[in-house]
Protein backbone atom coordinates (compact mmCIF):
# COMPACT_ATOMS: atom_id res chain seq x y z
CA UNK A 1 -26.70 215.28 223.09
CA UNK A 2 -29.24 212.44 223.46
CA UNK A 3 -28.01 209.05 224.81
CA UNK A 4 -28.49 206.33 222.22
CA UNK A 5 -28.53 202.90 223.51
CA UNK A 6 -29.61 199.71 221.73
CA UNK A 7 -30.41 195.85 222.49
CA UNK A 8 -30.41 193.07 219.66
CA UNK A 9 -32.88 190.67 219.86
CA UNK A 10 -33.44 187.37 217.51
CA UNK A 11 -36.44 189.36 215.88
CA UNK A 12 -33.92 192.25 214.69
CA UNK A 13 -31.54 190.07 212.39
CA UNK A 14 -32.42 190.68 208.90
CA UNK A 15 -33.39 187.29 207.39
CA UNK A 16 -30.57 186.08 204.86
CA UNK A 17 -28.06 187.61 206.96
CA UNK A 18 -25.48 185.31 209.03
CA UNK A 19 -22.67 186.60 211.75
CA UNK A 20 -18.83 186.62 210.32
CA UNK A 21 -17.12 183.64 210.85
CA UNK A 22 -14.78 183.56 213.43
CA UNK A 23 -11.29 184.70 212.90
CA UNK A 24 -8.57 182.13 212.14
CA UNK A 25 -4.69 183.06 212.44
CA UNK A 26 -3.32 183.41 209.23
CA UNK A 27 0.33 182.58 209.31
CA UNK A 28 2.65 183.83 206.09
CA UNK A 29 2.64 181.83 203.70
CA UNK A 30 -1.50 180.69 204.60
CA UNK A 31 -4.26 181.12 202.24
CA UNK A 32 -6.99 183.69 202.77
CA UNK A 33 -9.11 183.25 199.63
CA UNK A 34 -6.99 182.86 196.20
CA UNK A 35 -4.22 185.18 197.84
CA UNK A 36 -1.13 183.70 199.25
CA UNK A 37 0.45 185.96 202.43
CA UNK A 38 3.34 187.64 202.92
CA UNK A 39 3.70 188.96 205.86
CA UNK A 40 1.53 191.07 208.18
CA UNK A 41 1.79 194.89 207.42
CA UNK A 42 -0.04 196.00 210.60
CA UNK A 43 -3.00 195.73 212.94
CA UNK A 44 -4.91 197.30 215.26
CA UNK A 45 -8.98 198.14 216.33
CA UNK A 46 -10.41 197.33 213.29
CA UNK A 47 -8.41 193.97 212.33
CA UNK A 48 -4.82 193.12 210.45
CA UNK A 49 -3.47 194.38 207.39
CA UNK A 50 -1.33 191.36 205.31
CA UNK A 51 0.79 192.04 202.21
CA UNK A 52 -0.10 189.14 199.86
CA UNK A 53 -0.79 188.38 196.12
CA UNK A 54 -3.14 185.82 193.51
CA UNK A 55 -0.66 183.17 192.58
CA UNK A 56 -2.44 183.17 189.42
CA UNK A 57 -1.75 186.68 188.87
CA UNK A 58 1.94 187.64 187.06
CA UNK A 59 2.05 191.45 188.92
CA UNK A 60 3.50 191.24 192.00
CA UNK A 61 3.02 194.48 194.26
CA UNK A 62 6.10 195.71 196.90
């Protein structure tokens, strides 16, 4: 198998795109959006998992 290697340069950022903001903690109880945390459910490569619900919503998930 071929080895695939790449370099970004300015040039190669598609205009209207932006990088992700940086990551803030998010403590239970903390906003993310409309959603109100729980608790964190798990995390790992890729990021972390909260349980949380819209406060303007009446369903509640377990």
């Amino acid at each position: 198998m071929p080895e695939v290697s790449a370099t970004l340069v300015e040039g190669d950022i598609p205009s209207g795109t932006r990088p992700a903001p940086a990551a803030r903690p998010v403590v239970p109880g903390g906003l993310i959006g409309r959603y109100l945390t729980l608790s964190i459910l798990g995390s790992g490569g890729m990021g972390v998992v909260y349980a949380a619900y819209d406060p303007s919503s009446s369903a509640r998930s377990r």
